[in-house]
Protein backbone atom coordinates (compact mmCIF):
# COMPACT_ATOMS: atom_id res chain seq x y z
CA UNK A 1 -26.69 -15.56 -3.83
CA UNK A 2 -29.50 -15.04 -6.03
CA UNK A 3 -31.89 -17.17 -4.08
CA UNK A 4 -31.43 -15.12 -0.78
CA UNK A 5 -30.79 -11.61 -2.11
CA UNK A 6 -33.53 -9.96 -3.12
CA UNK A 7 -32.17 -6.37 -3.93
CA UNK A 8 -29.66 -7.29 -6.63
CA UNK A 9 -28.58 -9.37 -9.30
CA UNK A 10 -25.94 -11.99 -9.23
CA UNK A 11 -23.74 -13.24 -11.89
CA UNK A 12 -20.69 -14.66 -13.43
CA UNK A 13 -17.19 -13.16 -14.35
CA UNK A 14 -14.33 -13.74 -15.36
CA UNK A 15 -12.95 -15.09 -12.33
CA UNK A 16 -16.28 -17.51 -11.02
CA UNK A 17 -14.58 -20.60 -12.72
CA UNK A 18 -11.44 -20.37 -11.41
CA UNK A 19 -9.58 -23.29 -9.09
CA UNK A 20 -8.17 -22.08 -6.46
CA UNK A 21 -4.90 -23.20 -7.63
CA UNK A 22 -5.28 -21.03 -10.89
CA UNK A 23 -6.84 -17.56 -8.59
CA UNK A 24 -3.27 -17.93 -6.26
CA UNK A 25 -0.99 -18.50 -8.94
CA UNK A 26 -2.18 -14.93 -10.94
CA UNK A 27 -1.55 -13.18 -6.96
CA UNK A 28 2.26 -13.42 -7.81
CA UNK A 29 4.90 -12.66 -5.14
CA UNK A 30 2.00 -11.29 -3.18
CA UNK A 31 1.24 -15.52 -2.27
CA UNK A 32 4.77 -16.75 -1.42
CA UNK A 33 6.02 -17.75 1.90
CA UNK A 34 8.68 -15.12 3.32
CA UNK A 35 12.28 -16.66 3.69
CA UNK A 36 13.27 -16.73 7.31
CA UNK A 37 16.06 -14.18 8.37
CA UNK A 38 18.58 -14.63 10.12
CA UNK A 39 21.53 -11.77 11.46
CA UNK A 40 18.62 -9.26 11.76
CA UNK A 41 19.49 -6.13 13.78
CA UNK A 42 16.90 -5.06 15.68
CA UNK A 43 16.54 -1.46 17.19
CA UNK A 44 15.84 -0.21 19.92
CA UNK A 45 14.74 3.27 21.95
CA UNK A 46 15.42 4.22 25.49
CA UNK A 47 12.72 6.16 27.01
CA UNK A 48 15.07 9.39 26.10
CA UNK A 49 14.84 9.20 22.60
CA UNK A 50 11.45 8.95 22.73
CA UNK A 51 10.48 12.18 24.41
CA UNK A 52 13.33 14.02 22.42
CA UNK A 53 11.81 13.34 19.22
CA UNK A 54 9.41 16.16 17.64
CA UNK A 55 5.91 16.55 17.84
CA UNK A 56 5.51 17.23 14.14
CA UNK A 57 7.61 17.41 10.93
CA UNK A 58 6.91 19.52 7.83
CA UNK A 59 8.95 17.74 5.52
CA UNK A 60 8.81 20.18 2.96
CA UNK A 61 11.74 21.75 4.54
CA UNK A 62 14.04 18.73 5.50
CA UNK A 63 16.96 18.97 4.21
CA UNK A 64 18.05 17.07 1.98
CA UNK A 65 14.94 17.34 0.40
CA UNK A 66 12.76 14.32 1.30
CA UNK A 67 9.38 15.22 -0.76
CA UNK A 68 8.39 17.32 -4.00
CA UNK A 69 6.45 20.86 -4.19
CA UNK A 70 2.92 20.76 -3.87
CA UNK A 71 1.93 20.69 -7.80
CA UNK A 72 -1.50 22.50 -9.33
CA UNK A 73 -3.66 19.53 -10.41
CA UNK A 74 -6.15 21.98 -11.79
């Protein structure tokens, strides 16, 4: 990258060296295949339910209580 940019600096960390391998193993869970699922219930909405649902929700007032107060982070 050095040899084509010409407005910055390019260099090593700690990463650079890695294998591939090594990079996908520190990516955890976030790497693995998904299981396949099977006896999954799937939902559905007639065109009813759609047009009865609200506009908007302030879910400060939901009950039961779905989100805290607004807090003073100075």
């Amino acid at each position: 990258m050095n040899a084509t940019e010409t407005t910055s600096v390019h260099g090593h960390n700690y990463l650079s060296d890695w294998t591939h391998e090594e990079y996908s193993k520190m990516l955890g869970l976030k790497n693995m295949a998904r299981p396949e699922r099977e006896n999954v219930k799937v939902f559905t909405a007639d065109e009813a339910d759609i047009l009865s649902l609200p506009a908007s929700v302030d879910w400060t007032t939901v009950t039961p209580a779905v989100v805290n107060p607004v807090k003073d982070q100075g």
